[in-house]
C-alpha atoms as a PDB file:
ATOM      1  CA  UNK A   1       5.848  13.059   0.219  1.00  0.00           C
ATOM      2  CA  UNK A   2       4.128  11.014   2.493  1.00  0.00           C
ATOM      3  CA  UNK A   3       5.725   7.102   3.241  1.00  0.00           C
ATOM      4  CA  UNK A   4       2.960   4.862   3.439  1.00  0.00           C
ATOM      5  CA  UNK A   5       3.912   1.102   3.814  1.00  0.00           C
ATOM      6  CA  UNK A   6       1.553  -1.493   3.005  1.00  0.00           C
ATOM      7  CA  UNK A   7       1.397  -4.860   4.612  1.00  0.00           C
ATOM      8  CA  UNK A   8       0.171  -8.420   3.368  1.00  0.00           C
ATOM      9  CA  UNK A   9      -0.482 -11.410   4.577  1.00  0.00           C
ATOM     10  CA  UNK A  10      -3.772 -12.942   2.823  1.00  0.00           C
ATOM     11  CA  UNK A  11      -3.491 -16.048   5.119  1.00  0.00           C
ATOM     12  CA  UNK A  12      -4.117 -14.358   7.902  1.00  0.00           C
ATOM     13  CA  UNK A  13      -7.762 -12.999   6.176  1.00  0.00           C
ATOM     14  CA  UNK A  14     -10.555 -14.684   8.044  1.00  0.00           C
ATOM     15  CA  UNK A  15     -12.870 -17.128   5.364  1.00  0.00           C
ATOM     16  CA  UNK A  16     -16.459 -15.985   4.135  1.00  0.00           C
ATOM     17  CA  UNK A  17     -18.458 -18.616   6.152  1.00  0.00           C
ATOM     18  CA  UNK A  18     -16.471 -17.771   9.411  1.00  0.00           C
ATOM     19  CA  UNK A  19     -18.558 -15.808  11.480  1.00  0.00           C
ATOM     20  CA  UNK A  20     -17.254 -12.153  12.158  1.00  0.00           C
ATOM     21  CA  UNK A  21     -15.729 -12.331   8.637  1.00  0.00           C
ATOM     22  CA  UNK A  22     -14.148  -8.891   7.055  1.00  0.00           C
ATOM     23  CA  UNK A  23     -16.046  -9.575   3.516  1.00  0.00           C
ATOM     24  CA  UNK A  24     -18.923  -8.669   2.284  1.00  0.00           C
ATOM     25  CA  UNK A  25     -21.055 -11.354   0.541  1.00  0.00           C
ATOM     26  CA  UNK A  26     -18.985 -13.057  -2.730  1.00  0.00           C
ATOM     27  CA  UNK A  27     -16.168 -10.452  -1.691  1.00  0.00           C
ATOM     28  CA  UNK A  28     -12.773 -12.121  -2.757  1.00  0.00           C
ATOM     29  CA  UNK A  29      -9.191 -10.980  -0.596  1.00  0.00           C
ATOM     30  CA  UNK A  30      -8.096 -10.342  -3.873  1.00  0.00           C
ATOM     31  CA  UNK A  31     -11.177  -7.495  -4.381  1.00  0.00           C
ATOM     32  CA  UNK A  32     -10.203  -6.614  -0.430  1.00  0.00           C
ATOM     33  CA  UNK A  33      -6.925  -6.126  -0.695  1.00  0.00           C
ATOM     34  CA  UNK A  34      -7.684  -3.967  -4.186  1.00  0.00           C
ATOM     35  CA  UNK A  35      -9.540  -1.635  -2.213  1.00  0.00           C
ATOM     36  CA  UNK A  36      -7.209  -1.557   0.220  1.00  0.00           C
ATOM     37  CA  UNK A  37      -4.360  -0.348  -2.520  1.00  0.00           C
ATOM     38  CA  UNK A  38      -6.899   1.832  -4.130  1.00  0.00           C
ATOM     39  CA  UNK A  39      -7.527   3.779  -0.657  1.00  0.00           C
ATOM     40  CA  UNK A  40      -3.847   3.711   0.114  1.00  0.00           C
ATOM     41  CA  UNK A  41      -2.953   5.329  -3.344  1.00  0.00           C
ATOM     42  CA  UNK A  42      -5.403   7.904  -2.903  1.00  0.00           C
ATOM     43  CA  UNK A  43      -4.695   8.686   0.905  1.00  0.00           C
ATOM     44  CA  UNK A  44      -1.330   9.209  -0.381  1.00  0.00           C
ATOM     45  CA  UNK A  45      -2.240  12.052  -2.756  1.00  0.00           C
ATOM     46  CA  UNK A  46      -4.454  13.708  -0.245  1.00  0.00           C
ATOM     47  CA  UNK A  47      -1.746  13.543   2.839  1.00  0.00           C
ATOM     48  CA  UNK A  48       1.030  14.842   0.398  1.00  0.00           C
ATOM     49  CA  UNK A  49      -0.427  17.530  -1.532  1.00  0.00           C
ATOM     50  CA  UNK A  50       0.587  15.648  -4.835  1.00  0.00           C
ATOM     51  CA  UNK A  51      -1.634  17.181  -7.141  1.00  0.00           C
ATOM     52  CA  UNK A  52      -3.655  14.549  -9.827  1.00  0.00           C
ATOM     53  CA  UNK A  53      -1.022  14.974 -12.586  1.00  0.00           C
ATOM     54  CA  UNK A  54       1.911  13.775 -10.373  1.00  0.00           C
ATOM     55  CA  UNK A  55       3.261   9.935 -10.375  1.00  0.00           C
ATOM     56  CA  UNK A  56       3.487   8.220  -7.123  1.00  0.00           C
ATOM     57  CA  UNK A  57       5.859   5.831  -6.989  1.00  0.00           C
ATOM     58  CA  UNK A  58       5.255   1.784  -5.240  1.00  0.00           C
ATOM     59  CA  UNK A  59       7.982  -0.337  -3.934  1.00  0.00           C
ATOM     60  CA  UNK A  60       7.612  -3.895  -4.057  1.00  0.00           C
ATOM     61  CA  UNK A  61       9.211  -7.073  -4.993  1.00  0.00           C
ATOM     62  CA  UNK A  62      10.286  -7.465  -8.469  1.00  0.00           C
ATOM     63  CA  UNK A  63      10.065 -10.432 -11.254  1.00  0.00           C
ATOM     64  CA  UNK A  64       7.171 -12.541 -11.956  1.00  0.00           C
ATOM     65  CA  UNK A  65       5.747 -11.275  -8.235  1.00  0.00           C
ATOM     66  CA  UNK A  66       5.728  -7.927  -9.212  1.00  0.00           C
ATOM     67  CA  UNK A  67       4.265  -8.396 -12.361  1.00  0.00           C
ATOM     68  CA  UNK A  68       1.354 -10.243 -10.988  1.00  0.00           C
ATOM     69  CA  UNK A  69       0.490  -7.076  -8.663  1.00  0.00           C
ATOM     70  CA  UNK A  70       0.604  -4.766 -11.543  1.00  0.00           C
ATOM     71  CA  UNK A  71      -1.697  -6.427 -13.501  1.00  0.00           C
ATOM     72  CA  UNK A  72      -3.940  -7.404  -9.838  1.00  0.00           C
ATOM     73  CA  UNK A  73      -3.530  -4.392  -8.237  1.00  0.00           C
ATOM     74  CA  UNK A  74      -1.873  -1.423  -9.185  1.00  0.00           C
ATOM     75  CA  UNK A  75      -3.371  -0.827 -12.918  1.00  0.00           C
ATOM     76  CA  UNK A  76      -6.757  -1.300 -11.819  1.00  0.00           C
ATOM     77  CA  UNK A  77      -5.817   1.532  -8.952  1.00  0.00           C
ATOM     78  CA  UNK A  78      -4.038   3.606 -11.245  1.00  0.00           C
ATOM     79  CA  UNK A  79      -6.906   4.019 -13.591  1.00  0.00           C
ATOM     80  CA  UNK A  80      -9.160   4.482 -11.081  1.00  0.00           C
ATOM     81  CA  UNK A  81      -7.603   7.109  -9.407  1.00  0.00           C
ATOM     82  CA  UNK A  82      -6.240   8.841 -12.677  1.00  0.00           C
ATOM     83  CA  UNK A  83      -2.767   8.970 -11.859  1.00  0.00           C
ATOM     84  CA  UNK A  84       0.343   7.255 -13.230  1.00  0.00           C
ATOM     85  CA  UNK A  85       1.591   4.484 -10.602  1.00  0.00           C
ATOM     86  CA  UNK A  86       6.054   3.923 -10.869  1.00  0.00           C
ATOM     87  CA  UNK A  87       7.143   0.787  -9.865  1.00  0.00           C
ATOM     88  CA  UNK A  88      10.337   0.123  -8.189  1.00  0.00           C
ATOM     89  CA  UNK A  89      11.377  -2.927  -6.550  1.00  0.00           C
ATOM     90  CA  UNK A  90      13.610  -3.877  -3.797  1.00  0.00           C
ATOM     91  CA  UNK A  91      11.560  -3.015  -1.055  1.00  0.00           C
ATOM     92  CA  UNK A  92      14.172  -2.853   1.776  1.00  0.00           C
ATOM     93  CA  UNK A  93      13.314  -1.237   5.529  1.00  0.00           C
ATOM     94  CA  UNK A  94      16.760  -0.535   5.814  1.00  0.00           C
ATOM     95  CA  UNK A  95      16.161   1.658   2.468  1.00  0.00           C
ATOM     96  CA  UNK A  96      12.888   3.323   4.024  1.00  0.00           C
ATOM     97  CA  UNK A  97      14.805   4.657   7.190  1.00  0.00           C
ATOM     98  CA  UNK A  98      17.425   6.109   5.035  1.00  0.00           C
ATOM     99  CA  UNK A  99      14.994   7.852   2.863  1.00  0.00           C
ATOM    100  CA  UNK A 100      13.268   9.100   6.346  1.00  0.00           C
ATOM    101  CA  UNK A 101      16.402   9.937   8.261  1.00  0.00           C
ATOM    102  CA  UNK A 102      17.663  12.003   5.467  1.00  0.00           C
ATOM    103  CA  UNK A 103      14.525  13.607   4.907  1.00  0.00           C
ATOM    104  CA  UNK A 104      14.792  12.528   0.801  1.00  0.00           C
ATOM    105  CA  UNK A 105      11.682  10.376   1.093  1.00  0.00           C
ATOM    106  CA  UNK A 106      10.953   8.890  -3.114  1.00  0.00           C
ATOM    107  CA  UNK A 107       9.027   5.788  -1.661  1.00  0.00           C
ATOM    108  CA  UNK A 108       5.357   6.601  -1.674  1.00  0.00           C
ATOM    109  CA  UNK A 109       3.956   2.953  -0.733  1.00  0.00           C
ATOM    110  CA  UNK A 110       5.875   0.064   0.555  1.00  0.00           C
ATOM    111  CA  UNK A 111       4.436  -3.248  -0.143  1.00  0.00           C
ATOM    112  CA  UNK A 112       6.402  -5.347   2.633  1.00  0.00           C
ATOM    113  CA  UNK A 113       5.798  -7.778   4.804  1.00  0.00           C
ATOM    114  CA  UNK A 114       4.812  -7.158   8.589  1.00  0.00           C
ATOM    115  CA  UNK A 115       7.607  -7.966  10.258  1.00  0.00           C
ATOM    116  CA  UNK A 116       9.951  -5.456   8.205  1.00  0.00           C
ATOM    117  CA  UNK A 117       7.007  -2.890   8.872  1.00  0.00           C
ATOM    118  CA  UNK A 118       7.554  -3.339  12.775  1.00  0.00           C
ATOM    119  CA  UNK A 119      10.710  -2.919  12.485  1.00  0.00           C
ATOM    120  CA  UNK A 120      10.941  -0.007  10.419  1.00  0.00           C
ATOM    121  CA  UNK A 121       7.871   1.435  12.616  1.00  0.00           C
ATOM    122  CA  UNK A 122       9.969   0.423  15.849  1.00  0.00           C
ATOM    123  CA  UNK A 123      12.330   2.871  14.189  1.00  0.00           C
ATOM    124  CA  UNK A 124       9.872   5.912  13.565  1.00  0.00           C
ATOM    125  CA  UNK A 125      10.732   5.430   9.949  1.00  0.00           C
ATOM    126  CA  UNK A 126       6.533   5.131   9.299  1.00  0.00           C
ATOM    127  CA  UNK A 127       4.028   7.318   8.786  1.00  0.00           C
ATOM    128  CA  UNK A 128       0.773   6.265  10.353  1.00  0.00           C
ATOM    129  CA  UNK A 129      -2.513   5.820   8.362  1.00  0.00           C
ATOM    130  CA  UNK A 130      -4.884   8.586   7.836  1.00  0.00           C
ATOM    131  CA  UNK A 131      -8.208   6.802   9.253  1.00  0.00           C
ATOM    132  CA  UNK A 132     -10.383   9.929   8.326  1.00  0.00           C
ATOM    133  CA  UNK A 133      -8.959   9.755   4.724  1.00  0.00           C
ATOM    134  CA  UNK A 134      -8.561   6.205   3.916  1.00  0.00           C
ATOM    135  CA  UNK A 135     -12.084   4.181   4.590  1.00  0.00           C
ATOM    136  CA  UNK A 136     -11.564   1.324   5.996  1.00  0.00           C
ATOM    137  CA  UNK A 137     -16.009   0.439   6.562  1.00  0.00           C
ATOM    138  CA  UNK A 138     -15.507  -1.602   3.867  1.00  0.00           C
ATOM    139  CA  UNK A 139     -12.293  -4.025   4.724  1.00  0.00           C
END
């Protein structure tokens, strides 16, 4: 399996009107960043070989959070990519090295924040994106 992590910070997503903007015209960071989970769930199947009838599973924070991005993100990306999405949460760095150093890798995509993804990429515990697999013309 491919380990993917996933970083996001809508703040730091430029406005519409500014000029040099990443949307398109009446594109919301919500419809961004759902491409951007749709394109990481599917460069995940590609890069590991999972075949269409396999679960991936996504790590994130749990609770009322992690509800919210099922029902934003990851159920619109698992029926559009035609593949059952697990959920697990306590998305821990320390937990993503392990996985990595042991060569037991479960985690599929990380949803973290950036500064645990530097630091678990300052570790070689990350693989890099696939640019020729995941499209990023439209981000």
């Amino acid at each position: 399996m491919v380990l993917s992590i996933l970083t996001f910070h809508i703040q730091g997503l430029r406005n519409q009107e500014e000029p040099g903007s990443i949307y398109s015209k009446g594109e919301s960071k919500m419809q961004i960043f759902k491409n951007i989970v749709v394109s990481m769930v599917t460069a995940i199947l590609f890069a590991s070989g999972v075949s269409a009838a396999d679960p991936i599973t996504v790590v994130s924070w749990g609770g009322t959070y992690g509800k919210a991005q099922d029902s934003a993100l990851f159920n619109d990306a698992s029926k559009n990519v035609g593949i059952a999405i697990n959920r697990e949460s306590g998305a821990s760095m320390s937990k993503v090295c392990l996985q990595v150093e042991s060569g037991a890798v479960t985690w599929d995509l990380v949803v973290t924040g950036s500064g645990g993804a530097a630091a678990a990429a300052a570790k070689g515990c990350l693989e890099k994106i696939d640019f020729s697999v995941v499209d990023v013309s439209d981000f």
